[in-house]
N, C-alpha and C. Protein backbone atom coordinates (compact mmCIF):
# COMPACT_ATOMS: atom_id res chain seq x y z
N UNK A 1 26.83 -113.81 -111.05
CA UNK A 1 27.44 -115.10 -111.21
C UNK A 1 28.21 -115.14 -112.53
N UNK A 2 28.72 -113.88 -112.70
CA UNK A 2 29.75 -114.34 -113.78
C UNK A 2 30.80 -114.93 -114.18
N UNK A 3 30.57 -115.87 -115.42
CA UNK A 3 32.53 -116.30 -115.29
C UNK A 3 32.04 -117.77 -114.33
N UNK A 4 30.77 -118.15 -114.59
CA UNK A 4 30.84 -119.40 -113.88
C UNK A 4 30.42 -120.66 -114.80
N UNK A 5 30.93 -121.77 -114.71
CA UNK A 5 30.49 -122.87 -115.47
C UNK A 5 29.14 -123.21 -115.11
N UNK A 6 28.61 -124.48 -115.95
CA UNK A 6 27.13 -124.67 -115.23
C UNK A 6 27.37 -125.66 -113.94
N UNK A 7 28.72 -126.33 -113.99
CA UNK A 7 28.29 -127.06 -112.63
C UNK A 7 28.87 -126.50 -111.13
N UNK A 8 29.19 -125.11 -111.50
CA UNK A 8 29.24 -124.29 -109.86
C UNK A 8 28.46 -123.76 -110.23
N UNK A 9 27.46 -123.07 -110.54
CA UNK A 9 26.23 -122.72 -110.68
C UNK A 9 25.64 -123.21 -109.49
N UNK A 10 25.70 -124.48 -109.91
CA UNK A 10 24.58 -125.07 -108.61
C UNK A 10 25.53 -125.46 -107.19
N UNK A 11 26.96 -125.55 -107.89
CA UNK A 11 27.66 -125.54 -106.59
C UNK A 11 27.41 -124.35 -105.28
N UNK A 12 27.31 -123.32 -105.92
CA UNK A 12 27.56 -122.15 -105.87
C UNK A 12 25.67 -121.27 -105.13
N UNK A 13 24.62 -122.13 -105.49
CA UNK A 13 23.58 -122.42 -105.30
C UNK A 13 23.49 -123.25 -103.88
N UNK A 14 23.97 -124.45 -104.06
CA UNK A 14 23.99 -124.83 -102.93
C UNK A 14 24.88 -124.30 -101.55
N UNK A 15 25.76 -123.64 -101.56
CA UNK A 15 26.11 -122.71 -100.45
C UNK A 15 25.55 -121.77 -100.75
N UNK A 16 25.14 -120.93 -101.33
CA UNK A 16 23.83 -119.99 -100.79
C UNK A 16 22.87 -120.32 -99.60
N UNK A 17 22.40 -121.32 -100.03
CA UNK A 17 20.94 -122.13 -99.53
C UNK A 17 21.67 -122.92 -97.92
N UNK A 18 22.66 -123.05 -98.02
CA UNK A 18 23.37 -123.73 -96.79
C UNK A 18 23.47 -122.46 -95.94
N UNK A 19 24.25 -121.66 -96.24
CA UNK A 19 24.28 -120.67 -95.34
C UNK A 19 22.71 -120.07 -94.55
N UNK A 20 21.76 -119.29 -95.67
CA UNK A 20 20.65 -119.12 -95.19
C UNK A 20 20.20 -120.61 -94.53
N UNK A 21 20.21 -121.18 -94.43
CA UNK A 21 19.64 -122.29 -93.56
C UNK A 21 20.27 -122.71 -92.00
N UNK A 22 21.49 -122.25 -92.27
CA UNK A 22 22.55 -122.07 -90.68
C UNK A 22 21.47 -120.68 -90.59
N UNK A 23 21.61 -119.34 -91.00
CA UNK A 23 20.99 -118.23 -90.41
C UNK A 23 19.76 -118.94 -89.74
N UNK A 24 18.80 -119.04 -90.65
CA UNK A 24 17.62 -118.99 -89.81
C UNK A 24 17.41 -120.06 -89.03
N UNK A 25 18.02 -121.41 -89.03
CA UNK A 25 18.04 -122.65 -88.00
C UNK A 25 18.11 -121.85 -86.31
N UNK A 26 18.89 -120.90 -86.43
CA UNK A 26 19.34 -120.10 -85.47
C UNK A 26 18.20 -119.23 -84.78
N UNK A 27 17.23 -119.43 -85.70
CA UNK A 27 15.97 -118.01 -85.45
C UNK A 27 15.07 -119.12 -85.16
N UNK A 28 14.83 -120.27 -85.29
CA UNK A 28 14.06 -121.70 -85.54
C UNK A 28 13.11 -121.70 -86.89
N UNK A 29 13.34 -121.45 -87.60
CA UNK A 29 12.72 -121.21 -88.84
C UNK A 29 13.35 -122.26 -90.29
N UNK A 30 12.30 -123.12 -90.27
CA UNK A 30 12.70 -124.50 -91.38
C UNK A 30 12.48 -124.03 -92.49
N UNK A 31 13.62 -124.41 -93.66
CA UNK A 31 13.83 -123.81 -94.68
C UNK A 31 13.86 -125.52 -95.41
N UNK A 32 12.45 -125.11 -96.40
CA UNK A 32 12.42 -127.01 -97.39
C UNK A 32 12.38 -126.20 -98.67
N UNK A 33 12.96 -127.39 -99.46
CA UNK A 33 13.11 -127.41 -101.12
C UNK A 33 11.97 -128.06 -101.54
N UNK A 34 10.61 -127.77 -102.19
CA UNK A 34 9.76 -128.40 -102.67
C UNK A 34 9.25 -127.52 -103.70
N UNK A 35 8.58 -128.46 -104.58
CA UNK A 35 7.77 -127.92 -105.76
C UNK A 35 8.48 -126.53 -106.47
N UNK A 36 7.64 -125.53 -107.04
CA UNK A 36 8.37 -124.76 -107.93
C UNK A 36 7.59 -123.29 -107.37
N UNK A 37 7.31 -122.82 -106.34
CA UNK A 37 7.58 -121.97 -105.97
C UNK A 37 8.24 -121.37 -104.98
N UNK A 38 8.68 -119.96 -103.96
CA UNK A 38 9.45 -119.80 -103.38
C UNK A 38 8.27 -119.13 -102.48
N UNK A 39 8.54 -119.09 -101.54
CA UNK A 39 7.36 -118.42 -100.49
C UNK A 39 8.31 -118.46 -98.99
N UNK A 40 7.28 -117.71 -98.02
CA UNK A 40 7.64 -117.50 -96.83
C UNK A 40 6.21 -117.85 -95.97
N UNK A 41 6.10 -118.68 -95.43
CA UNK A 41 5.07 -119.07 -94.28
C UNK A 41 4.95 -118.44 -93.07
N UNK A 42 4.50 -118.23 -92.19
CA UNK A 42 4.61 -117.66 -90.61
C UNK A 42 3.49 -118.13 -89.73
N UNK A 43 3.59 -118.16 -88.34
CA UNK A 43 2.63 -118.88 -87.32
C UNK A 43 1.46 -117.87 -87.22
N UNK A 44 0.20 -118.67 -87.28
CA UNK A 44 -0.85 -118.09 -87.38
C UNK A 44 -0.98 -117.18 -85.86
N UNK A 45 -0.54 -117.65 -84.94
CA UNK A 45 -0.61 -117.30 -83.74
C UNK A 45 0.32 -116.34 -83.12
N UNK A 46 1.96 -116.31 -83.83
CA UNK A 46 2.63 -115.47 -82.92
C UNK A 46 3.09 -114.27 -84.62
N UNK A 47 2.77 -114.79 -85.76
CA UNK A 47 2.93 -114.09 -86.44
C UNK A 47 4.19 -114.07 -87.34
N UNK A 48 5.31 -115.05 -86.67
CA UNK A 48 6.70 -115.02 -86.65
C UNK A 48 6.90 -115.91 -88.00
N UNK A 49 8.02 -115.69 -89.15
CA UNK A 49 8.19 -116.72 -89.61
C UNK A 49 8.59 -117.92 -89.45
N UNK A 50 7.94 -118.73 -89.94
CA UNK A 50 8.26 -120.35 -89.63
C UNK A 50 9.15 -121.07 -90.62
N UNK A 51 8.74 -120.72 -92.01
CA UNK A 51 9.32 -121.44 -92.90
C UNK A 51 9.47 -120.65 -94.22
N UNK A 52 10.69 -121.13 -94.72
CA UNK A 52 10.71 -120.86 -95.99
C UNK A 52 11.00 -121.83 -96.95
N UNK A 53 10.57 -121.81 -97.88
CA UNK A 53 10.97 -122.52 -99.27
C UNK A 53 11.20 -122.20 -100.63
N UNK A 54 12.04 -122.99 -101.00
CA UNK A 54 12.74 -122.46 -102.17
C UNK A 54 12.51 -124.05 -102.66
N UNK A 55 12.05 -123.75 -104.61
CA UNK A 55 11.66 -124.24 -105.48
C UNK A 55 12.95 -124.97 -105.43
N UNK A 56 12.19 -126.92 -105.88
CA UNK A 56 13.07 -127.91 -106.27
C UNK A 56 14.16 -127.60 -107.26
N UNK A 57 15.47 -127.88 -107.48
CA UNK A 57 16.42 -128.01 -108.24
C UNK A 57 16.99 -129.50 -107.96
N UNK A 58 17.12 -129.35 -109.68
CA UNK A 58 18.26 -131.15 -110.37
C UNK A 58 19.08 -130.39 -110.32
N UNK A 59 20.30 -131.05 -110.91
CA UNK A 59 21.21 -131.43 -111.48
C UNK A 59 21.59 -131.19 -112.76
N UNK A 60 20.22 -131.31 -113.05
CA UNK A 60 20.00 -130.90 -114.86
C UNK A 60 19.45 -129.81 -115.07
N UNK A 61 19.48 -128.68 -114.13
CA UNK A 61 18.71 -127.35 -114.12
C UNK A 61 19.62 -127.01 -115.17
N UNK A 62 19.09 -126.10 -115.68
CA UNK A 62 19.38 -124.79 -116.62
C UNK A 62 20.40 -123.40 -115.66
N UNK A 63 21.36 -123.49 -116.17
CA UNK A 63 22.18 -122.32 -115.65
C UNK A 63 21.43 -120.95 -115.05
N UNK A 64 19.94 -120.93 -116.29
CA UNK A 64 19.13 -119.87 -115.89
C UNK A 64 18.70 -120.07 -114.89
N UNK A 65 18.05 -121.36 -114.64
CA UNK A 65 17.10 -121.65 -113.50
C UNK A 65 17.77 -120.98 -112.17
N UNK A 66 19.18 -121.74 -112.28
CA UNK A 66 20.10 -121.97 -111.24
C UNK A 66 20.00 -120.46 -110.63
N UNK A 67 20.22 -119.50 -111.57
CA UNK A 67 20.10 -118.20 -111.19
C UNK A 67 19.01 -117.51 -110.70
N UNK A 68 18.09 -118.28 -111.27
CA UNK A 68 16.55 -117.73 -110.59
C UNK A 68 16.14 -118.29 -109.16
N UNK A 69 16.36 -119.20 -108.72
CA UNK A 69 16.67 -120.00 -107.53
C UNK A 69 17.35 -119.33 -106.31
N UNK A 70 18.80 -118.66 -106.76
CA UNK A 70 18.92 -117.69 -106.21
C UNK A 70 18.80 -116.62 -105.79
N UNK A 71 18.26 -116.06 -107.01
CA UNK A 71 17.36 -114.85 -106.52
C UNK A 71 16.15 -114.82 -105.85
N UNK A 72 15.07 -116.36 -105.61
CA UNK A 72 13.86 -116.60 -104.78
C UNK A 72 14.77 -116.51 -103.55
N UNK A 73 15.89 -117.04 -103.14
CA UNK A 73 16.18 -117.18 -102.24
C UNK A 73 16.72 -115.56 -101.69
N UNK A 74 17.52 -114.99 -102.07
CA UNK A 74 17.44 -113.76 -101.75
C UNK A 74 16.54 -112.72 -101.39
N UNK A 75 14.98 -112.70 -102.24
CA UNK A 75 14.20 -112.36 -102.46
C UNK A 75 13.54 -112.98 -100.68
N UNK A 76 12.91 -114.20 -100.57
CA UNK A 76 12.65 -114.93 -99.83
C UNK A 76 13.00 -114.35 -98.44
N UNK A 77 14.52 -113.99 -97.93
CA UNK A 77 15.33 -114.26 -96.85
C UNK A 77 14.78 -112.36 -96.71
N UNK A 78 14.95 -111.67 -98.11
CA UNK A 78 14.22 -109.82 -97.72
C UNK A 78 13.38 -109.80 -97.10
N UNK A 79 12.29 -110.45 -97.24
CA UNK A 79 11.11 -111.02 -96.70
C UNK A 79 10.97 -111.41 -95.29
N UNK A 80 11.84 -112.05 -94.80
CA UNK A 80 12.35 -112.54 -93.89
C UNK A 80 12.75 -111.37 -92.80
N UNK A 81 13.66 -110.34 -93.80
CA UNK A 81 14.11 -109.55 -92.71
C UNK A 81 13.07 -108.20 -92.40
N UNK A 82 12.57 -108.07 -93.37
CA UNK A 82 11.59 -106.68 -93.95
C UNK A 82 10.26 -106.67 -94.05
N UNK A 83 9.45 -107.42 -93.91
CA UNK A 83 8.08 -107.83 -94.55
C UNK A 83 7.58 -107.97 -92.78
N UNK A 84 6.69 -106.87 -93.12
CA UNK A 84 5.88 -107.07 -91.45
C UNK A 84 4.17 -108.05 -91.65
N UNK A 85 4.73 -109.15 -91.22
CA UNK A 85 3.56 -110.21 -91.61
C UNK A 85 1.91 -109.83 -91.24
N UNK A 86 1.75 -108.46 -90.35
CA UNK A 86 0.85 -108.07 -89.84
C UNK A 86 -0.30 -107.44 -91.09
């Protein structure tokens, strides 16, 4: 994210998080913004992921944050593609 101000930061944050959320809407897999960690959930029963979440962001985040946010989310979506829940 170089060469970016702080308020595409989060611009720039928020289409991240839009896109992955068209992807996996597509797979049926709900993607929420809560609290301050990033995780991946899955159905106790078929094994499949269900959900992901990525840690709350303001407005008033820190440029750093903004960047770390993105990387849960990247991180998150690997997970997603790679991580055998078994």
């Amino acid at each position: 994210m170089k060469g970016l101000s702080e308020g595409n930061n989060i611009s720039e944050l928020r289409d991240a998080i839009e896109m992955v959320v068209k992807m996996l809407a597509n797979k049926g897999i709900k993607v929420t913004q809560s609290g301050i960690q990033a995780f991946v959930s899955y159905n106790k029963t078929t094994l499949e992921p269900a959900r992901v979440n990525i840690p709350m962001v303001s407005e008033k985040s820190s440029p750093e944050l903004i960047v770390a946010i993105k990387g849960f989310v990247d991180h998150e979506v690997g997970h997603l593609l790679f991580t055998d829940p078994q």
